[in-house]
Protein backbone atom coordinates (compact mmCIF):
# COMPACT_ATOMS: atom_id res chain seq x y z
CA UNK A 1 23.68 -8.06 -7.00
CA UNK A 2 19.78 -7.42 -7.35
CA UNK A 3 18.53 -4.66 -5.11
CA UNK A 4 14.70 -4.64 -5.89
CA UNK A 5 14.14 -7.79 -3.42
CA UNK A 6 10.61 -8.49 -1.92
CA UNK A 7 11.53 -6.45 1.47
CA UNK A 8 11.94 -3.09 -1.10
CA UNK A 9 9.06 -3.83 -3.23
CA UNK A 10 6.64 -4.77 -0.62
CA UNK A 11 7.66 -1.02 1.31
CA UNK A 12 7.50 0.30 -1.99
CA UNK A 13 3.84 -0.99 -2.22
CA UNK A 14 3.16 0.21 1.15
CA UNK A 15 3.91 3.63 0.71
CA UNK A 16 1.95 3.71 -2.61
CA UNK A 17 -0.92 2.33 -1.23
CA UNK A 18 -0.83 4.37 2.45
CA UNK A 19 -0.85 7.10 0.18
CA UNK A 20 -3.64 6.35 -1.51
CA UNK A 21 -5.36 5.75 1.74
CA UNK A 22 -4.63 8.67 2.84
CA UNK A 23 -6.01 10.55 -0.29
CA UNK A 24 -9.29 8.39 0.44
CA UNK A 25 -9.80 9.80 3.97
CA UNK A 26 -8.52 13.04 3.44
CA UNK A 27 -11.40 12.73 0.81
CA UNK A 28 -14.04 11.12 3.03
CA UNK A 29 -13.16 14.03 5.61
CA UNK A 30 -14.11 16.72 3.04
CA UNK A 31 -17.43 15.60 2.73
CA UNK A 32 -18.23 15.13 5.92
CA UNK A 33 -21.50 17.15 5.36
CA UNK A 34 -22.01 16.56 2.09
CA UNK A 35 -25.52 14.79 2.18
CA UNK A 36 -25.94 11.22 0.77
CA UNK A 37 -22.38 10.60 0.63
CA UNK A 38 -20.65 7.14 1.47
CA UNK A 39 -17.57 6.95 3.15
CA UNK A 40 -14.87 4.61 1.09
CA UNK A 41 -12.05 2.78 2.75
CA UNK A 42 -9.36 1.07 1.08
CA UNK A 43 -8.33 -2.46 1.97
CA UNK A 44 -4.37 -2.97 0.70
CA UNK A 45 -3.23 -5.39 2.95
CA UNK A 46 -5.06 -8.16 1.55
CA UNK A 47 -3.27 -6.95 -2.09
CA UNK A 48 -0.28 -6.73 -0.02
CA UNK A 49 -0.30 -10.70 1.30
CA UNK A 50 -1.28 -11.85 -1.97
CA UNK A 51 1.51 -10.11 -3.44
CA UNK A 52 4.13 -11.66 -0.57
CA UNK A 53 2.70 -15.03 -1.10
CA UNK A 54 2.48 -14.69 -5.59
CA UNK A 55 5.62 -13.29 -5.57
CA UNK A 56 7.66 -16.19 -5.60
CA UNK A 57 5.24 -18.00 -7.39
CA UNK A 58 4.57 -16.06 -10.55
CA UNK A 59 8.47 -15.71 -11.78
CA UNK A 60 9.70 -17.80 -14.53
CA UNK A 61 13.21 -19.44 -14.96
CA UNK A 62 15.08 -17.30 -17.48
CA UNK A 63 18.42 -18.61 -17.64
CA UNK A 64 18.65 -19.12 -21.08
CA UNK A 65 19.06 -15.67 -22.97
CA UNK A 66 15.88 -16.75 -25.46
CA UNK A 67 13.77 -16.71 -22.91
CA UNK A 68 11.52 -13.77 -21.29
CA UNK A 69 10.78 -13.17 -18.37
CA UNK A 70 7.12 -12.67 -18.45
CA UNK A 71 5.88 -13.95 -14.98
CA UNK A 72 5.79 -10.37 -13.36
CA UNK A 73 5.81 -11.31 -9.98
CA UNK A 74 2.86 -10.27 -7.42
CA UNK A 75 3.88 -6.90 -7.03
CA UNK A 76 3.55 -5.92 -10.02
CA UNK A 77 -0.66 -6.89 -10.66
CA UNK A 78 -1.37 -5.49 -7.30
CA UNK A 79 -4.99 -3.58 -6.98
CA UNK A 80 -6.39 -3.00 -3.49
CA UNK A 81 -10.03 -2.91 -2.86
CA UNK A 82 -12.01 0.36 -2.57
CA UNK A 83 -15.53 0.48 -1.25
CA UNK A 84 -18.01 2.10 0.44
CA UNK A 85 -17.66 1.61 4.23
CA UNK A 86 -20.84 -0.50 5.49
CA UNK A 87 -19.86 0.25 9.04
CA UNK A 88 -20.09 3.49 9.86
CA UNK A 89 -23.87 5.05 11.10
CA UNK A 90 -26.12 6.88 8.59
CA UNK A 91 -26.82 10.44 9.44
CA UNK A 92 -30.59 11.67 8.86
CA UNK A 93 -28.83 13.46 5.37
CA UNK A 94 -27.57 9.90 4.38
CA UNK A 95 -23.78 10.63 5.03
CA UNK A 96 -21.66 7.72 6.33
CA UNK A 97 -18.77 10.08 7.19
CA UNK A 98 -17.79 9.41 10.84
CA UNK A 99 -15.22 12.80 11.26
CA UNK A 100 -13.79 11.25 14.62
CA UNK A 101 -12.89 7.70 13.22
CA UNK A 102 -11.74 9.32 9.92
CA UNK A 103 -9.31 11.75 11.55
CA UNK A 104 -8.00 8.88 13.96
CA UNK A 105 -7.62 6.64 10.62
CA UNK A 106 -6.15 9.22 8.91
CA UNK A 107 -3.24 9.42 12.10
CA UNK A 108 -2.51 5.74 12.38
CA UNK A 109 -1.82 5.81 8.67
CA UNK A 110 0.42 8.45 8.45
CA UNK A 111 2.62 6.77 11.79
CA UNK A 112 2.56 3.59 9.53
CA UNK A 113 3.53 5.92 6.24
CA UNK A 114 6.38 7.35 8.34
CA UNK A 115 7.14 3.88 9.89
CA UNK A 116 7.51 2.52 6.07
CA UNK A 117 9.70 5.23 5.52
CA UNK A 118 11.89 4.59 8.26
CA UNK A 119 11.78 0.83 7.23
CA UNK A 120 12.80 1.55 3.25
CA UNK A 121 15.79 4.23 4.29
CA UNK A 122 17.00 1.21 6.22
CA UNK A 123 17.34 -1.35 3.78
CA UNK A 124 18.90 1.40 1.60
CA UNK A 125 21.38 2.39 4.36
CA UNK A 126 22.36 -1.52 4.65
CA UNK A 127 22.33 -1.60 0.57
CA UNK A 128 25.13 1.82 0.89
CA UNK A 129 26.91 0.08 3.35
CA UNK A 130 26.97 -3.43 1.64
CA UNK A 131 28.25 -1.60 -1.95
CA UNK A 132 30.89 0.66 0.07
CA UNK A 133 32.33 -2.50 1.67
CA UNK A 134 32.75 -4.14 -1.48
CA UNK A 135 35.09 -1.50 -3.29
């Protein structure tokens, strides 16, 4: 029985990355007034869905026990994106730092960190259950 499938590597992913975004905002926040500075976003969900859709894709038939498995699947060459934020308005200092957005961002990530959570204890509560059955 393999437990890493997609559904726990892809949550896994998640929660790396929301965590990262999180840093990133927490970060833009910080220097709100600091003058010249460029907000940075982070854009994982593209990784993400190239990671759901190279998954599958990039894993080699191993079956024989002289071969490797060197195809790594998606998940594991994922980068997400971080750059400056073109959107937001410049201030006469040159800041890009929108406080209002950032503190809004930085609450619909953490529901969506906490929702990933939820999601991942899950799938390990059905993994408990499936094992305890078994015996």
């Amino acid at each position: 029985m393999d437990i890493n499938d997609k559904t726990i590597d892809a949550l896994r992913a998640s929660l790396n990355f929301r965590q990262m975004r999180q840093k990133i905002i927490a970060s833009n926040i910080a220097n709100a007034e600091t003058p010249s500075y460029k907000a940075k976003k982070v854009d994982f969900e593209n990784a993400l869905q190239r990671a759901l859709n190279l998954d599958e894709r990039q894993t080699l038939n191993v079956e024989d026990g002289k071969h490797y498995n060197v195809g790594g699947g998606g998940f594991d060459n994922l980068t997400p994106e971080i750059y400056e934020a073109s959107d937001g308005v410049v201030k006469e200092n040159g800041n890009t730092v929108d406080k209002e957005a950032e503190m809004a961002e930085m609450l619909d990530n953490n529901i969506l960190y906490n929702a990933s959570v939820q999601l991942l204890n899950k799938k390990l509560g059905l993994l408990k259950y499936a094992i305890a059955a078994d015996k």
